[in-house]
PDB file of N, CA and C in Angstrom:
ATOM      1  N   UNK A   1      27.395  -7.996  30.953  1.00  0.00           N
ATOM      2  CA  UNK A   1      27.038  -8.610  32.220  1.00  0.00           C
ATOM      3  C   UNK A   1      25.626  -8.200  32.651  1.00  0.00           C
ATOM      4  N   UNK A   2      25.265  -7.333  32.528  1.00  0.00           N
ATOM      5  CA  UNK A   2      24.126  -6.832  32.807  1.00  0.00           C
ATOM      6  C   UNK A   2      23.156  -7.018  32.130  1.00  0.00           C
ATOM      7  N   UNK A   3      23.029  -7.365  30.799  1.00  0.00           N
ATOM      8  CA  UNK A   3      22.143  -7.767  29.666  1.00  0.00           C
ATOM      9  C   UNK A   3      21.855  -9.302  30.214  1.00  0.00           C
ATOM     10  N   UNK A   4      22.846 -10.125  30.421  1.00  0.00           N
ATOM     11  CA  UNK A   4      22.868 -11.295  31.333  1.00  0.00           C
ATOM     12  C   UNK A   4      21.736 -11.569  32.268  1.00  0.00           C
ATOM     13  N   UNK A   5      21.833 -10.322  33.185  1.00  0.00           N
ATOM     14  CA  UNK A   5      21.335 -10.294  34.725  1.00  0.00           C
ATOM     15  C   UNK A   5      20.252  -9.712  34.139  1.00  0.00           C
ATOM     16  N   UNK A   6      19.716  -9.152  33.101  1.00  0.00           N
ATOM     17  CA  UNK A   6      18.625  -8.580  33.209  1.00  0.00           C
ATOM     18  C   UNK A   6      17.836 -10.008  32.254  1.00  0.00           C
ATOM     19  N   UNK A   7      18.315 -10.269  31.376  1.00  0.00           N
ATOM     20  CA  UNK A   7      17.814 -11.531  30.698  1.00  0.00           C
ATOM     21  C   UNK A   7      17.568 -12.691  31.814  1.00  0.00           C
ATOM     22  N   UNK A   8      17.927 -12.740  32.948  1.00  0.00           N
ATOM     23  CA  UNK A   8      17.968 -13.790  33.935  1.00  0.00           C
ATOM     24  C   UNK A   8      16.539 -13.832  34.913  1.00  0.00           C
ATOM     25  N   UNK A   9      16.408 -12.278  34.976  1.00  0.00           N
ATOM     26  CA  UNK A   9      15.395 -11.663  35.593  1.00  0.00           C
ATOM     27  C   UNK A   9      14.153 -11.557  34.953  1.00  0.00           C
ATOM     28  N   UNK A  10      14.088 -11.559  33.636  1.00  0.00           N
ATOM     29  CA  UNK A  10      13.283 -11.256  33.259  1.00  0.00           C
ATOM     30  C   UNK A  10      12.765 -13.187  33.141  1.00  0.00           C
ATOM     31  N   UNK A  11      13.414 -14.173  32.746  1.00  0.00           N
ATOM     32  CA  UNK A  11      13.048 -15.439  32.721  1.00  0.00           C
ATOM     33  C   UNK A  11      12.839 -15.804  34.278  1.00  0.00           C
ATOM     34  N   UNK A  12      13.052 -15.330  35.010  1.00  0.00           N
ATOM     35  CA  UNK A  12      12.726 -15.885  36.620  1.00  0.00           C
ATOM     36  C   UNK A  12      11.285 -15.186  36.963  1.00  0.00           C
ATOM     37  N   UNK A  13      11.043 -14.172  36.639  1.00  0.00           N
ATOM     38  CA  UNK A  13       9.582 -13.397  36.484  1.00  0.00           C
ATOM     39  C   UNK A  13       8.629 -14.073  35.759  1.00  0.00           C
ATOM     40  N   UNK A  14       9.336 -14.660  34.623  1.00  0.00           N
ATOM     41  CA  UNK A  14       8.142 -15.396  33.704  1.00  0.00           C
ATOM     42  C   UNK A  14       7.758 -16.718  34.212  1.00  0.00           C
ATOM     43  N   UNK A  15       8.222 -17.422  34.626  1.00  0.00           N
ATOM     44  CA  UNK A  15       8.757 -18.683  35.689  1.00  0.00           C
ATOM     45  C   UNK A  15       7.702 -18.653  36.598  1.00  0.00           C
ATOM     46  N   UNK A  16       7.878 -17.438  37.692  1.00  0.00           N
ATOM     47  CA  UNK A  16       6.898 -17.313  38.689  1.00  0.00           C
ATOM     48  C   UNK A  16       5.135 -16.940  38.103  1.00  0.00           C
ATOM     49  N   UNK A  17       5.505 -16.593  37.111  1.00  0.00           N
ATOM     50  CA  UNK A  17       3.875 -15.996  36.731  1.00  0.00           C
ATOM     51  C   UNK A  17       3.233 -17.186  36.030  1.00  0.00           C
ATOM     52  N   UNK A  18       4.011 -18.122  35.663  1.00  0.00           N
ATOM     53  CA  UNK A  18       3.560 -19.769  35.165  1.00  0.00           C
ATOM     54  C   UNK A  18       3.582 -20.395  36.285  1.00  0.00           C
ATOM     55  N   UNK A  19       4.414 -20.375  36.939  1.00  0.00           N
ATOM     56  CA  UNK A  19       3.983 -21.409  38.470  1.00  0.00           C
ATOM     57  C   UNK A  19       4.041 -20.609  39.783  1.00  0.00           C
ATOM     58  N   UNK A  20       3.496 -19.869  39.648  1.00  0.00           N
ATOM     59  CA  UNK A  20       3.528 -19.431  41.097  1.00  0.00           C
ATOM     60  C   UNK A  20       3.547 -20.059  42.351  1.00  0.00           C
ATOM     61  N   UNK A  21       2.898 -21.610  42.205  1.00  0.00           N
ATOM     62  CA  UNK A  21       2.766 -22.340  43.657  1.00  0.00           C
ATOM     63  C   UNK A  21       4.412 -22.740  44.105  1.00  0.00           C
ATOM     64  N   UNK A  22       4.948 -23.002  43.059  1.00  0.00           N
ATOM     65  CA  UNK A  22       6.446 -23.309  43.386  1.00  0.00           C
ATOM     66  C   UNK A  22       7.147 -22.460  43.886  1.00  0.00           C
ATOM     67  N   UNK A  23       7.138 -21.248  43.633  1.00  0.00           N
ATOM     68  CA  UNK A  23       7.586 -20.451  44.030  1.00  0.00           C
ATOM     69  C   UNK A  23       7.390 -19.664  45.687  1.00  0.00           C
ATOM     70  N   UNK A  24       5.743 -20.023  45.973  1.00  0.00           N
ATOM     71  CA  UNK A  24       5.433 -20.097  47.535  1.00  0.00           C
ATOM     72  C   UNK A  24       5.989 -21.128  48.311  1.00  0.00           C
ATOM     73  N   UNK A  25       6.082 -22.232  47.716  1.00  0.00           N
ATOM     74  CA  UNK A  25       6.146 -23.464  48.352  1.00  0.00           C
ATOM     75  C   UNK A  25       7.687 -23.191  48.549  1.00  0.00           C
ATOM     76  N   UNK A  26       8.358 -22.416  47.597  1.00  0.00           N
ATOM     77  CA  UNK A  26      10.154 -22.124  48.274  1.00  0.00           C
ATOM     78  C   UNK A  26      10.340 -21.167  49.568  1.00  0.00           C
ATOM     79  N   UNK A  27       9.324 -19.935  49.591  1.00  0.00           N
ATOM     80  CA  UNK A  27       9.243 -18.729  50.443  1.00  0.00           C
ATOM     81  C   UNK A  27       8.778 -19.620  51.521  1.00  0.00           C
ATOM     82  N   UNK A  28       8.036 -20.243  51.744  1.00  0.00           N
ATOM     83  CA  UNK A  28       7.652 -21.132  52.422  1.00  0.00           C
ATOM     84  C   UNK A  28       8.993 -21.951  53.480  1.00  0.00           C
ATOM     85  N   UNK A  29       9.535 -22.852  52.479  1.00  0.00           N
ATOM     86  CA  UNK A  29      10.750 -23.452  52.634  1.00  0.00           C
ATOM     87  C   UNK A  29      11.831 -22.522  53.717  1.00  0.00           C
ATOM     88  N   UNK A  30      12.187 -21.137  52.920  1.00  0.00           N
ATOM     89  CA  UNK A  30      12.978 -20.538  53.201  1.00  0.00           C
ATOM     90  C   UNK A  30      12.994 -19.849  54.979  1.00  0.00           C
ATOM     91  N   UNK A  31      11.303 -19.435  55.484  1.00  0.00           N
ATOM     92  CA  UNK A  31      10.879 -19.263  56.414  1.00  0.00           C
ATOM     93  C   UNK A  31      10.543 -20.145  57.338  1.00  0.00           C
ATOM     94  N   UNK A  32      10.141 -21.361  56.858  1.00  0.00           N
ATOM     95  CA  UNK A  32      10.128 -22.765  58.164  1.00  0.00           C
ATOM     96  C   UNK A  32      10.944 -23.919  57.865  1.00  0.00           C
ATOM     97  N   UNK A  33      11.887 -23.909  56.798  1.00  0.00           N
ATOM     98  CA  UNK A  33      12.765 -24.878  56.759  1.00  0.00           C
ATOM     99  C   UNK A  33      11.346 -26.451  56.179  1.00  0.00           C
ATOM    100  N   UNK A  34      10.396 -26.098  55.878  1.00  0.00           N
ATOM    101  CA  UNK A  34       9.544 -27.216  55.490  1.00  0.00           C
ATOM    102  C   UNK A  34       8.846 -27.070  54.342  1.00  0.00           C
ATOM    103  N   UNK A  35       8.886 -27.875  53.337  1.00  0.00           N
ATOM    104  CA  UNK A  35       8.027 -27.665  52.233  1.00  0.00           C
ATOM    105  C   UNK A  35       6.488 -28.105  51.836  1.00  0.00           C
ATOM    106  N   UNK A  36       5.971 -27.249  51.858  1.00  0.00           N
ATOM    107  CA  UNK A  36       4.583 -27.654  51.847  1.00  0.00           C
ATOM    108  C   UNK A  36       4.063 -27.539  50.563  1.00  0.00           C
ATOM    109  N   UNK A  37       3.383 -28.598  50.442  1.00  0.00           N
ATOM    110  CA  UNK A  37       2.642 -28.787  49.211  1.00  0.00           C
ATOM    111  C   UNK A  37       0.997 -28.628  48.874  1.00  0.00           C
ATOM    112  N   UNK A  38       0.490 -28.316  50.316  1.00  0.00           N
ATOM    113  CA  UNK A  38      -1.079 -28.381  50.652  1.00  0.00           C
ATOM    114  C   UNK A  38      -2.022 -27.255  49.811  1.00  0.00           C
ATOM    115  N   UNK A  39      -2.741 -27.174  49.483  1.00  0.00           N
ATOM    116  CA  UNK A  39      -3.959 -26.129  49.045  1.00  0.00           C
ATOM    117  C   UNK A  39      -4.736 -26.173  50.101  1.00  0.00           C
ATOM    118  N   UNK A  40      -5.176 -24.299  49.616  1.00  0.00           N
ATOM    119  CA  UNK A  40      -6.622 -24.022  50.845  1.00  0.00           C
ATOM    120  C   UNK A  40      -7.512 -24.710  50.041  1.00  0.00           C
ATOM    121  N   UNK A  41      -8.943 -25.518  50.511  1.00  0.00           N
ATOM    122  CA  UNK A  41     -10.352 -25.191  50.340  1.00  0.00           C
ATOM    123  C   UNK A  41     -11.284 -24.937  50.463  1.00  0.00           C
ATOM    124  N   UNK A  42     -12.219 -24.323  49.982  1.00  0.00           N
ATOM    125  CA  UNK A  42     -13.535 -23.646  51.332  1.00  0.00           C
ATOM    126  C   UNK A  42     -14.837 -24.211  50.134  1.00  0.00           C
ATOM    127  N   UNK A  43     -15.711 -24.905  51.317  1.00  0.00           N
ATOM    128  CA  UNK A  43     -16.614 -25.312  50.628  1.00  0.00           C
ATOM    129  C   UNK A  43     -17.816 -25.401  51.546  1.00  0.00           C
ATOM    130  N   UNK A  44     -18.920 -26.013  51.797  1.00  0.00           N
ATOM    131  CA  UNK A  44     -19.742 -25.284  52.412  1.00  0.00           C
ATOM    132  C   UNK A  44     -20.688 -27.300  52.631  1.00  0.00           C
ATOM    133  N   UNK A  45     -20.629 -27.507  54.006  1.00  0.00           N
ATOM    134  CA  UNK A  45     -21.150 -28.791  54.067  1.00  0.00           C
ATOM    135  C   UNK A  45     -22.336 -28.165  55.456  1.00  0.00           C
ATOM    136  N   UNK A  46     -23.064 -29.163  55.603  1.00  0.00           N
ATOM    137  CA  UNK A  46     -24.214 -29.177  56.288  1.00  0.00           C
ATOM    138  C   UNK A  46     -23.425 -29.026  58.103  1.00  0.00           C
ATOM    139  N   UNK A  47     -24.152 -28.229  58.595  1.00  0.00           N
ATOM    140  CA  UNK A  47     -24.018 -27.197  60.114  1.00  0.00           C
ATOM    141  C   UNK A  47     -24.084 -28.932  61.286  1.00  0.00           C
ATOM    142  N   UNK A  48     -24.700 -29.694  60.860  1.00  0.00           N
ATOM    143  CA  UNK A  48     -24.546 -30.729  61.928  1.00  0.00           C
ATOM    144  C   UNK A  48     -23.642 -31.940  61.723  1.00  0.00           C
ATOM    145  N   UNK A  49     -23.229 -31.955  60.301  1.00  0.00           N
ATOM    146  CA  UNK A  49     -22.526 -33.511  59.830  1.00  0.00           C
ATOM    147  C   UNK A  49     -21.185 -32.537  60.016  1.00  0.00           C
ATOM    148  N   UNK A  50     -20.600 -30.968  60.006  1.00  0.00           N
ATOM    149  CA  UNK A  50     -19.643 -30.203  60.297  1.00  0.00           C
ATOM    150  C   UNK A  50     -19.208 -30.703  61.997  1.00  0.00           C
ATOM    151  N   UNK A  51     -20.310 -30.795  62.632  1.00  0.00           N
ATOM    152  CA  UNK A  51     -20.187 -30.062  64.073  1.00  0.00           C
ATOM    153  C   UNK A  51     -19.885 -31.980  64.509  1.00  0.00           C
ATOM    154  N   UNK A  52     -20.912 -32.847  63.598  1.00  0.00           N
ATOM    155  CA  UNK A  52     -20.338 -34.471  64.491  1.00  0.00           C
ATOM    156  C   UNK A  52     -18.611 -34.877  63.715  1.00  0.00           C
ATOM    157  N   UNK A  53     -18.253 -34.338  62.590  1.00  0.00           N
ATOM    158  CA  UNK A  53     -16.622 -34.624  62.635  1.00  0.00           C
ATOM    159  C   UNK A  53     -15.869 -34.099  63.190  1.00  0.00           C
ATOM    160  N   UNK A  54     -16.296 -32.658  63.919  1.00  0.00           N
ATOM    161  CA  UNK A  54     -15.479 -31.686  64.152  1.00  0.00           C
ATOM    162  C   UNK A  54     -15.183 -32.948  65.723  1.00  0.00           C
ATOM    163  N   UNK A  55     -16.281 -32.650  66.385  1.00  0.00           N
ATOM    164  CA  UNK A  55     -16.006 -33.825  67.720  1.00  0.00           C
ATOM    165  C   UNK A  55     -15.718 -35.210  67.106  1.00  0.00           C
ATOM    166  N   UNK A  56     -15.811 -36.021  66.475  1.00  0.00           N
ATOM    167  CA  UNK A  56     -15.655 -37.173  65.796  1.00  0.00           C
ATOM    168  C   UNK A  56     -14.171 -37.102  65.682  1.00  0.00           C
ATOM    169  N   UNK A  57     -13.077 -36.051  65.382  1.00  0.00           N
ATOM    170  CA  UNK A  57     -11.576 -36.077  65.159  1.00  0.00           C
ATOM    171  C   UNK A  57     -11.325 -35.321  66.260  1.00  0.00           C
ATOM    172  N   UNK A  58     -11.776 -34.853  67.618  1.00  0.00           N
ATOM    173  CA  UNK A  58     -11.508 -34.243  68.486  1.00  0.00           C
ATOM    174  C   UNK A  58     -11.563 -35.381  69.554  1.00  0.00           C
ATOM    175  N   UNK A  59     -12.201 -36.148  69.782  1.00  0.00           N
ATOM    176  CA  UNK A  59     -12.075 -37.785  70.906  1.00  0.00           C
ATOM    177  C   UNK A  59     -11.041 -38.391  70.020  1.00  0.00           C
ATOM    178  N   UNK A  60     -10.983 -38.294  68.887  1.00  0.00           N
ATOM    179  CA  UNK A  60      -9.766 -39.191  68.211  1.00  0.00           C
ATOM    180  C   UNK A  60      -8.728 -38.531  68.357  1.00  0.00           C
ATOM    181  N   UNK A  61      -8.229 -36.925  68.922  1.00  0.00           N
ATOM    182  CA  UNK A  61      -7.172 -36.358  68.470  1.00  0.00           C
ATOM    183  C   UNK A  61      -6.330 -36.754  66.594  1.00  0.00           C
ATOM    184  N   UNK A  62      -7.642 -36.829  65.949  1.00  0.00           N
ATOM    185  CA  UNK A  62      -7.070 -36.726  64.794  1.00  0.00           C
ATOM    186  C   UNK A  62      -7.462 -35.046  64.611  1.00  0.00           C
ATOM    187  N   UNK A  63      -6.205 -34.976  62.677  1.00  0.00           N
ATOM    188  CA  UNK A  63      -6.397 -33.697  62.130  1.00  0.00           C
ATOM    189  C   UNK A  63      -7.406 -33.919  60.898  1.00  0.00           C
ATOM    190  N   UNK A  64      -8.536 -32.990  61.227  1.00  0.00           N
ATOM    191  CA  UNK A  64      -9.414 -32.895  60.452  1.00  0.00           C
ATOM    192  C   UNK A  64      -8.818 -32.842  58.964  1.00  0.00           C
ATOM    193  N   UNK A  65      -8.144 -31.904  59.034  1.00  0.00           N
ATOM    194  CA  UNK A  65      -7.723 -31.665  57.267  1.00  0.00           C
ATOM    195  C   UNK A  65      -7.328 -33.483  56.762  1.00  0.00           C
ATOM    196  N   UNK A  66      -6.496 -33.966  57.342  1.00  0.00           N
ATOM    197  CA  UNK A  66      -5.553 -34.915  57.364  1.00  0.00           C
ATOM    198  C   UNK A  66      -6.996 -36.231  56.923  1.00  0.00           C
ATOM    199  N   UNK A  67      -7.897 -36.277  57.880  1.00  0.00           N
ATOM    200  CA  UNK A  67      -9.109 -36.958  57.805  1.00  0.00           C
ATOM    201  C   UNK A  67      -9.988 -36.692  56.247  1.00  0.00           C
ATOM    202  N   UNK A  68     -10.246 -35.808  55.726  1.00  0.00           N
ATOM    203  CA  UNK A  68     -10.690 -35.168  54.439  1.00  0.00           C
ATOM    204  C   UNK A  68      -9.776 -35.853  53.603  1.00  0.00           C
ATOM    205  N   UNK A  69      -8.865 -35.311  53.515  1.00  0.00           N
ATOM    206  CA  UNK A  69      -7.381 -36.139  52.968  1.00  0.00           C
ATOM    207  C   UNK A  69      -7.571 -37.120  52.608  1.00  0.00           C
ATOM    208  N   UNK A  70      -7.523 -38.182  53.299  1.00  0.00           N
ATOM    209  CA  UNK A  70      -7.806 -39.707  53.271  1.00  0.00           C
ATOM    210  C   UNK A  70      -8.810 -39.791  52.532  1.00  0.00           C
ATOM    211  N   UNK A  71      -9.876 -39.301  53.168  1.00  0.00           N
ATOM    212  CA  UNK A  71     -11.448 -39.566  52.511  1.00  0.00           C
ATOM    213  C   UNK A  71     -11.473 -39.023  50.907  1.00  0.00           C
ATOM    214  N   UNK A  72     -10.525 -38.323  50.471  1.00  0.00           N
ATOM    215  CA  UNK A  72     -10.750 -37.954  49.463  1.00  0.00           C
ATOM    216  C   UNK A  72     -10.089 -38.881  48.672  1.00  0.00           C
ATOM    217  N   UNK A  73      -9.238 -39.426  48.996  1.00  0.00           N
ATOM    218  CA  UNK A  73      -7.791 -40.554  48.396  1.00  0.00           C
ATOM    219  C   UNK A  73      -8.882 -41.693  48.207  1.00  0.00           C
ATOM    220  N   UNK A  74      -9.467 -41.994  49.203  1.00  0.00           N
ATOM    221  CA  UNK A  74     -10.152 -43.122  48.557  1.00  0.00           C
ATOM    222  C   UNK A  74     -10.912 -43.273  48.081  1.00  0.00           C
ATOM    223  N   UNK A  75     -12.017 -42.142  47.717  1.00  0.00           N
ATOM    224  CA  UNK A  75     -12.916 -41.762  46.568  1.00  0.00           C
ATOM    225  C   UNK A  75     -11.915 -42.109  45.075  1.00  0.00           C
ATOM    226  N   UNK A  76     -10.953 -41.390  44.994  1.00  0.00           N
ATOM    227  CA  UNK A  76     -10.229 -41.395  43.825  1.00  0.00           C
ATOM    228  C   UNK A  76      -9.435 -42.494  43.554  1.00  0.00           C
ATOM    229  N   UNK A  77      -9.619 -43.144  42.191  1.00  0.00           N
ATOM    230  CA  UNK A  77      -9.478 -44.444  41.857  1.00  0.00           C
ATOM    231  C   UNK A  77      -8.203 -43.857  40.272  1.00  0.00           C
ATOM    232  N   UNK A  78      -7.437 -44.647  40.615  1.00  0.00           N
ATOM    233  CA  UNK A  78      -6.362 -44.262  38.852  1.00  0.00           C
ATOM    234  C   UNK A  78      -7.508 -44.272  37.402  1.00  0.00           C
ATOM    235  N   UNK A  79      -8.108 -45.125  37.755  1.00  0.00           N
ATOM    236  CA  UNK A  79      -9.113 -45.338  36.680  1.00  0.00           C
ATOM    237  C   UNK A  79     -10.371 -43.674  36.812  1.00  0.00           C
ATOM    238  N   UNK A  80     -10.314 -43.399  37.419  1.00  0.00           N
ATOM    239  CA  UNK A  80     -11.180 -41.851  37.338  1.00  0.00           C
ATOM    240  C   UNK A  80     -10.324 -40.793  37.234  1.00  0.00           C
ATOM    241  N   UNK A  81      -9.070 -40.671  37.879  1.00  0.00           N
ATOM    242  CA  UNK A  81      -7.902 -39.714  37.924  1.00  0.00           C
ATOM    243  C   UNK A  81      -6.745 -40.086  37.242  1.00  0.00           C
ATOM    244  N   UNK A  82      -6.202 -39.985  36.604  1.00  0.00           N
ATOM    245  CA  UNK A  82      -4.889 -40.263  35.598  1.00  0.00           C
ATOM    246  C   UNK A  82      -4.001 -39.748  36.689  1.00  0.00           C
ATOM    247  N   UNK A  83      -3.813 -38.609  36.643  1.00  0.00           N
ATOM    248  CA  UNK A  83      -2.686 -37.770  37.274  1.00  0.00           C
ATOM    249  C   UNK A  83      -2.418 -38.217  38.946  1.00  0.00           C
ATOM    250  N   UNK A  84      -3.502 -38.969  39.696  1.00  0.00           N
ATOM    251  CA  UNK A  84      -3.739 -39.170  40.807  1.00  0.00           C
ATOM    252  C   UNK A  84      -2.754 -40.722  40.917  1.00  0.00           C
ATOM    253  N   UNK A  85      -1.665 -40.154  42.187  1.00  0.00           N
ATOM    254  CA  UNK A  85      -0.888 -41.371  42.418  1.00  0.00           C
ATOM    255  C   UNK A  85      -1.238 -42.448  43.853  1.00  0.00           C
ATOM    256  N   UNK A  86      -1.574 -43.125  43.904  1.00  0.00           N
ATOM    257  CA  UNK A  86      -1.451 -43.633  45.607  1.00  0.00           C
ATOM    258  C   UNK A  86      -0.343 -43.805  45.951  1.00  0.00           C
TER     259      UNK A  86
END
């Protein structure tokens, strides 16, 4: 039984160290009942085209991230991205 449980453990360790995002995205789950699928990104755009979207989705009460989002979806075409679904 224990050779079992340790063979079980040792494949659930290997699991997480190949996908780790799945494995947040459950801890995740487990603590807000919601599964998130999002990535951080940090990238570095110009101090005034920052500061006119920041107000630009603030009179809109849109979410900035959510706005990027989009804008990025429609840059990306199946024909440039394979893996990319609309």
């Amino acid at each position: 039984m224990q050779s079992q449980k340790n063979k079980f453990l040792k494949k659930a360790f290997e699991i997480i160290e190949e996908k780790p995002a799945i494995f947040k995205a459950l801890e995740e789950f487990e603590k807000t009942g919601k599964v998130i699928t999002k990535t951080r990104l940090n990238f570095t755009i110009d101090r005034e085209i920052a500061k006119g979207f920041r107000e630009y989705c603030k009179k809109r009460h849109l979410n900035m991230s959510k706005e990027v989002e989009n804008m990025i979806k429609a840059k990306l075409k199946p024909s440039h991205s394979p893996k990319y679904k609309r």
